[in-house]
C-alpha atoms as a PDB file:
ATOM      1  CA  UNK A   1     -18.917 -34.373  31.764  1.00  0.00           C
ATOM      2  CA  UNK A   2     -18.273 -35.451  35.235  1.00  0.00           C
ATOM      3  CA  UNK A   3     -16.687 -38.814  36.468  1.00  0.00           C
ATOM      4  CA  UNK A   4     -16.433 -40.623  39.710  1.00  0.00           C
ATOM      5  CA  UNK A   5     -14.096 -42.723  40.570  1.00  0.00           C
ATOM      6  CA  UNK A   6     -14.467 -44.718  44.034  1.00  0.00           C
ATOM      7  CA  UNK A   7     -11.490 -45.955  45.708  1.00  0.00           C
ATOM      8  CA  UNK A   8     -11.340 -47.312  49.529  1.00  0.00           C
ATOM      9  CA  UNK A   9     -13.553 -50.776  49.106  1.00  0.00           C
ATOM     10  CA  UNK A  10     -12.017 -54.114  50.165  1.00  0.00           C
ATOM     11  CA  UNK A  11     -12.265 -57.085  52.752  1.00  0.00           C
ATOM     12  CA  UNK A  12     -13.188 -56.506  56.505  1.00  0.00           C
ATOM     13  CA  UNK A  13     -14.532 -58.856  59.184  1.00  0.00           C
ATOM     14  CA  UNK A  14     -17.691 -57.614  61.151  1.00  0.00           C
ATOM     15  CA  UNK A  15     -17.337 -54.433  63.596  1.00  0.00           C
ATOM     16  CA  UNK A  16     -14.555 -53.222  61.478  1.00  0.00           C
ATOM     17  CA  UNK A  17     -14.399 -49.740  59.664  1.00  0.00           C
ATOM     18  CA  UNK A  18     -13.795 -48.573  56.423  1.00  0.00           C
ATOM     19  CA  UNK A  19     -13.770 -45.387  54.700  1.00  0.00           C
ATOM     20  CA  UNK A  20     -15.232 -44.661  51.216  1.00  0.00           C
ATOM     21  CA  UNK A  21     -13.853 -42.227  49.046  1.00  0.00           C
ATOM     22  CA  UNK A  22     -15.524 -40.471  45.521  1.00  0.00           C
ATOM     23  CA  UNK A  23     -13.426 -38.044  43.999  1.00  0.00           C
ATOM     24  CA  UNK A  24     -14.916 -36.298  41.396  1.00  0.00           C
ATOM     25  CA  UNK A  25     -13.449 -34.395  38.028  1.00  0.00           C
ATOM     26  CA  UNK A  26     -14.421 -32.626  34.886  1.00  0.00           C
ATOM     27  CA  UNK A  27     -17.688 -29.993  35.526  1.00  0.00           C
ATOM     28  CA  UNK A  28     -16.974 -29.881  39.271  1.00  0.00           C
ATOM     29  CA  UNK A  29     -18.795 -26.826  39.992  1.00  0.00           C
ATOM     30  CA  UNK A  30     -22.294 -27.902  38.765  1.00  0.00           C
ATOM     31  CA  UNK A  31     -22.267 -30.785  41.161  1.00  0.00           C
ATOM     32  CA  UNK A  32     -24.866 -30.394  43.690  1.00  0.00           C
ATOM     33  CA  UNK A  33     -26.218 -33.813  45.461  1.00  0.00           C
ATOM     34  CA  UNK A  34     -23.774 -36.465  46.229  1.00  0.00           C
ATOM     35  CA  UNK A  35     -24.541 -40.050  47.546  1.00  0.00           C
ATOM     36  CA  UNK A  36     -23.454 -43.474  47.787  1.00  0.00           C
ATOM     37  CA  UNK A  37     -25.949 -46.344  47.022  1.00  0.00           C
ATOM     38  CA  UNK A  38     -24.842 -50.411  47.001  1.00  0.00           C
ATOM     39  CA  UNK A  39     -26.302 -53.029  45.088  1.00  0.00           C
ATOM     40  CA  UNK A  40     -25.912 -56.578  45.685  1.00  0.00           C
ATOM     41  CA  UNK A  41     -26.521 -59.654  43.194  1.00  0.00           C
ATOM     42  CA  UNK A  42     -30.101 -60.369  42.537  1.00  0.00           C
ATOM     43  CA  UNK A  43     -31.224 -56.876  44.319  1.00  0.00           C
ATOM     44  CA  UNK A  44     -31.405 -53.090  43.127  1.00  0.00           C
ATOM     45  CA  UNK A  45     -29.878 -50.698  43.880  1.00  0.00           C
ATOM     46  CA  UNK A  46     -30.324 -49.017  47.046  1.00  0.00           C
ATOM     47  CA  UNK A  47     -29.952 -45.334  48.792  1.00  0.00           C
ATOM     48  CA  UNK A  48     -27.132 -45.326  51.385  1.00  0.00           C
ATOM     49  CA  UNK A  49     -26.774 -42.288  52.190  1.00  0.00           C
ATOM     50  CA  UNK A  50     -27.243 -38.242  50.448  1.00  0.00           C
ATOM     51  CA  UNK A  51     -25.415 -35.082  51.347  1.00  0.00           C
ATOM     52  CA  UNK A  52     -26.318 -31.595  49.948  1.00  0.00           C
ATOM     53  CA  UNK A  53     -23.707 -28.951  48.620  1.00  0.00           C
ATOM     54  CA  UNK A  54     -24.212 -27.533  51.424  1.00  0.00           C
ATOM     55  CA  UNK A  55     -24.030 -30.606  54.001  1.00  0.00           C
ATOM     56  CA  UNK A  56     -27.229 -31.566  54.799  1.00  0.00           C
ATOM     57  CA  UNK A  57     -27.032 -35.131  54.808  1.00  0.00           C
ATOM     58  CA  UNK A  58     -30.078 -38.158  54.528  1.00  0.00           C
ATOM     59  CA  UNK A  59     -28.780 -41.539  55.243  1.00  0.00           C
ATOM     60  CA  UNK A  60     -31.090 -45.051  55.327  1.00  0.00           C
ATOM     61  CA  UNK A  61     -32.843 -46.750  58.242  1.00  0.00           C
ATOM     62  CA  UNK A  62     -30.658 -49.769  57.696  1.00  0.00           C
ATOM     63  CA  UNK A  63     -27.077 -47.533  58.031  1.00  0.00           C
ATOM     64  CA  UNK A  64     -28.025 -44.697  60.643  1.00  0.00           C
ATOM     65  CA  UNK A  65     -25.743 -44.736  63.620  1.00  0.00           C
ATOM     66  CA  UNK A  66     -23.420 -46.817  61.792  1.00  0.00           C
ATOM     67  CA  UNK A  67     -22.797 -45.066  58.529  1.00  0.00           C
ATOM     68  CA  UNK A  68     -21.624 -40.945  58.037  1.00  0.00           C
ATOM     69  CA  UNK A  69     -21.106 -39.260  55.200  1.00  0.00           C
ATOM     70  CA  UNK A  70     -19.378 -36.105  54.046  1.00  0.00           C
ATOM     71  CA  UNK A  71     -17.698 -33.698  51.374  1.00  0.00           C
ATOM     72  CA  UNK A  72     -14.934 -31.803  50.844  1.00  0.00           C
ATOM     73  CA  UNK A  73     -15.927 -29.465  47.780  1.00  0.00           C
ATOM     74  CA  UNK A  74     -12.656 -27.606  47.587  1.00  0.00           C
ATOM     75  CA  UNK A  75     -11.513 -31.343  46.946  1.00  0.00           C
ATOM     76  CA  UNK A  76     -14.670 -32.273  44.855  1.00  0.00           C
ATOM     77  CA  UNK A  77     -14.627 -35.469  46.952  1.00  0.00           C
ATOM     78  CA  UNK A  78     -17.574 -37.164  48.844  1.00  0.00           C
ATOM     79  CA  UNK A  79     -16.841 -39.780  51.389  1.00  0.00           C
ATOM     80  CA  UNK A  80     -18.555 -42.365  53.143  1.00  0.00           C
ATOM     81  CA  UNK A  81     -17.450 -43.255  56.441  1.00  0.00           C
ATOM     82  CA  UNK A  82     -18.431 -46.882  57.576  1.00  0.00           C
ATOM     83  CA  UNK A  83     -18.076 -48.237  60.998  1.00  0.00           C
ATOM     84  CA  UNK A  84     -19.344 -51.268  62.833  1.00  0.00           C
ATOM     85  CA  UNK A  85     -20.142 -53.349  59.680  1.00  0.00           C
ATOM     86  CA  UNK A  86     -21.969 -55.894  59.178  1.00  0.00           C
ATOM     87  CA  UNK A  87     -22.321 -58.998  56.753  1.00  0.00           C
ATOM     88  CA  UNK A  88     -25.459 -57.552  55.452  1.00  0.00           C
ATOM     89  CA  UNK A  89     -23.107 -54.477  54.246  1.00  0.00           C
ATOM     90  CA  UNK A  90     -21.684 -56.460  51.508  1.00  0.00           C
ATOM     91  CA  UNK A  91     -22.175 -54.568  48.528  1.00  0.00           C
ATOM     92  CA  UNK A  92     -20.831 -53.015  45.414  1.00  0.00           C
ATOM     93  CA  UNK A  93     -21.033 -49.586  46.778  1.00  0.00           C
ATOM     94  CA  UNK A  94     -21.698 -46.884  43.760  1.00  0.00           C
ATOM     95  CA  UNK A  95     -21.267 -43.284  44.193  1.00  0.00           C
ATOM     96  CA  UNK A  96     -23.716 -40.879  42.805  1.00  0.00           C
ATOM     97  CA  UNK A  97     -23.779 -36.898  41.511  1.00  0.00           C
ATOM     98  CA  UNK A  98     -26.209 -34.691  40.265  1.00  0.00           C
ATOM     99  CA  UNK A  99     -25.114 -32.226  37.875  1.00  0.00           C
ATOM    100  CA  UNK A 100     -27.521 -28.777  37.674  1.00  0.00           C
ATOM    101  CA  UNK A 101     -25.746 -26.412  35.668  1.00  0.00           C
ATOM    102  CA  UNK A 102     -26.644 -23.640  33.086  1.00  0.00           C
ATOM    103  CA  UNK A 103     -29.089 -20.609  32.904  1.00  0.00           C
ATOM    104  CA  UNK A 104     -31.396 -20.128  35.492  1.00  0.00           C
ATOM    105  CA  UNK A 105     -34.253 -20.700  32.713  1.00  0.00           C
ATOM    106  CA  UNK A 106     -34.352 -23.642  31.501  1.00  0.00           C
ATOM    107  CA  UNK A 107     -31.088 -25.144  33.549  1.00  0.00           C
ATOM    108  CA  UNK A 108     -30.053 -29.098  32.926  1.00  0.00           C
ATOM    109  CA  UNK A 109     -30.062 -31.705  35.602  1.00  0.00           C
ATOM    110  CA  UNK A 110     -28.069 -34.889  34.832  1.00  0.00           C
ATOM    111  CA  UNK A 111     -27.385 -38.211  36.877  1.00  0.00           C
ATOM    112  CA  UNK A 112     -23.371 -39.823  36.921  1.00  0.00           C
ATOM    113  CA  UNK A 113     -22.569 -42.966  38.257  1.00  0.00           C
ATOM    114  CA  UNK A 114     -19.160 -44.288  39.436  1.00  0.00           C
ATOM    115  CA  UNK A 115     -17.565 -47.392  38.510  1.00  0.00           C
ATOM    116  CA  UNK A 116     -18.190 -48.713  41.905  1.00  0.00           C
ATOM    117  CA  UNK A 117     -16.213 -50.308  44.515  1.00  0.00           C
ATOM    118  CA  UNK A 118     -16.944 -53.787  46.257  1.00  0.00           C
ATOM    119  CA  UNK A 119     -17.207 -53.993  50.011  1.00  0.00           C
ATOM    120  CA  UNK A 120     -17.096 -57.501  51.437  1.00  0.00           C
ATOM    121  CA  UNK A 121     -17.733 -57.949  54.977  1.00  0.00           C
ATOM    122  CA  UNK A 122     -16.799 -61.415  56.090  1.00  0.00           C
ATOM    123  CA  UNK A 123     -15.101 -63.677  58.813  1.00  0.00           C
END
């Protein structure tokens, strides 16, 4: 009872930016993590980057310094902020929610996914 829908993939050459965008909708207010993760072809998936509720973000070895993310909760929207990219960046980029929601005993944790959204980096 929550979806994701990513928007803000496309083309860019190396060093360029782009900005990732993960609105979510239905049981907004049980939403606690966000992330983004990528996959490519051949590979799993991988941790990109995590950001609390209340914005304490976690973001990979491979991304740090070149990566940010963030969320608007009023908005229900997580974003993912990507600068100086490189080739190795190519990826379907997914974006990620954990749903915690009912009585404090016995209270139900749950995993969505979004659709995804490609990111090609490329000359």
């Amino acid at each position: 009872q929550v979806q994701l829908v990513e928007s803000g993939g496309g083309l860019v050459q190396p060093g360029g930016s782009l900005r990732l965008s993960c609105a979510a909708s239905g049981r907004v207010r049980s939403i606690s993590d966000m992330g983004w993760y990528r996959q490519t072809p051949g590979n799993q998936r991988e941790l990109v980057a995590t950001i609390t509720r209340r914005g304490i973000t976690n973001t990979a070895d491979s991304v740090k310094g070149r990566f940010t993310i963030s969320r608007d909760n009023a908005k229900s929207t997580v974003y993912l902020q990507m600068n100086s990219l490189k080739l190795e960046d190519t990826a379907v980029y997914y974006c990620h929610a954990v749903s915690e929601y009912g009585p404090v005993e016995g209270p139900r944790r749950d995993d969505y996914w979004g659709q995804g959204t490609q990111v090609t980096v490329s000359s």
